[in-house]
Each structure stands twice: as structure tokens, then as C-alpha cells.
Protein backbone atom coordinates (compact mmCIF):
# COMPACT_ATOMS: atom_id res chain seq x y z
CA UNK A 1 10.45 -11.60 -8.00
CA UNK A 2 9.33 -12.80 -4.30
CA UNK A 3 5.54 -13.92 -3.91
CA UNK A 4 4.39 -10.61 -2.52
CA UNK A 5 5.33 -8.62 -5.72
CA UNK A 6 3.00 -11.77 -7.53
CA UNK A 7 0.53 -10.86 -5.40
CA UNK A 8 0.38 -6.88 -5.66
CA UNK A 9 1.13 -7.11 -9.53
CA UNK A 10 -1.57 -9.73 -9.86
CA UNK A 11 -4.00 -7.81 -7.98
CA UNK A 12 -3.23 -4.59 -9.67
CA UNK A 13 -3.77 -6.02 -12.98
CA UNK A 14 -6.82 -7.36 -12.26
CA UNK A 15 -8.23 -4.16 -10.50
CA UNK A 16 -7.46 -1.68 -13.60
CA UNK A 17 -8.23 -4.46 -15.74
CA UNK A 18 -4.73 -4.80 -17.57
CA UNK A 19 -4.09 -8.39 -17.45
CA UNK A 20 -2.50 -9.46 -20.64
CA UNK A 21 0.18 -6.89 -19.57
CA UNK A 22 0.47 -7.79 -16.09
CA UNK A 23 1.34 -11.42 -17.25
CA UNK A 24 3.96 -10.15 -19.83
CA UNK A 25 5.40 -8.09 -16.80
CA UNK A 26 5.48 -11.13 -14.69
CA UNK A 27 6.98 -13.19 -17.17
CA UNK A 28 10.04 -10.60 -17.75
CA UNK A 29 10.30 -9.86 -13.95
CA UNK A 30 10.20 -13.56 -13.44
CA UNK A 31 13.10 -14.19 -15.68
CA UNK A 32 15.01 -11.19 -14.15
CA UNK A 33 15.12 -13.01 -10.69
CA UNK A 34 16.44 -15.96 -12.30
CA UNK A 35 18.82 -14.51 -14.45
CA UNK A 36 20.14 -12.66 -10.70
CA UNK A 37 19.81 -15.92 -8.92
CA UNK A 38 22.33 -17.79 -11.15
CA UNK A 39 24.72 -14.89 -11.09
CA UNK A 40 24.90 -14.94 -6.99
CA UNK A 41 25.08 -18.86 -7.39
CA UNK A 42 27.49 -18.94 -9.64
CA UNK A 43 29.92 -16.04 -7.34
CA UNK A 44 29.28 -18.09 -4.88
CA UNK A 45 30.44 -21.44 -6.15
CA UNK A 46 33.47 -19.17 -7.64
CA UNK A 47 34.54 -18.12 -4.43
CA UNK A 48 34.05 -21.55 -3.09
CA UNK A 49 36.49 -22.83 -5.83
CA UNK A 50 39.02 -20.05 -4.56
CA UNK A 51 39.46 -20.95 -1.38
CA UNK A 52 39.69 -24.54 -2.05
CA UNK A 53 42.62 -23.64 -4.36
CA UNK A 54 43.88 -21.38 -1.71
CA UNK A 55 44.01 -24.28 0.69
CA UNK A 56 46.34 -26.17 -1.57
């Protein structure tokens, strides 16, 4: 979740006055991006470990 969709979901929860459910939603989405950003980490250091065994 990149700042700007903090910002809009912050500001929409505050304008219709939901903000116990904008912070669960923030929380989840917050956890989604890091659950993505250790999957593309961890391809990545996978295909680094290829090619190193490649060059062997």
C-alpha cells in the first residue's frame, strides 16, 4: 500500500466518518503489501541463486 492510497483512505474515513474501519482496512492492506514484497524479494534472491549455480 504506497502513501497515496494512506492518504485517500485516511481522508475518506475521516470525511464519512468511518474511522475505526478505515484503520482495520489499513492494517490488512498494509500487511498485503508486505506479504507481496517478500514474495518478489524472495523470487528475486531465487533467481539470483540460479544463475550463480548456473555459472558453476
Amino acid at each position: 500500500m504506497g502513501r497515496a492510497e494512506r492518504v485517500i483512505l485516511f481522508a475518506v474515513g475521516f470525511l464519512v466518518d468511518q474511522v475505526a474501519v478505515m484503520l482495520w482496512l489499513m492494517a490488512v492492506l498494509t500487511w498485503f503489501t508486505v506479504f507481496q514484497r517478500f514474495a518478489k524479494a524472495w523470487r528475486q534472491l531465487d533467481g539470483c541463486r540460479q544463475l550463480e549455480g548456473a555459472e558453476r
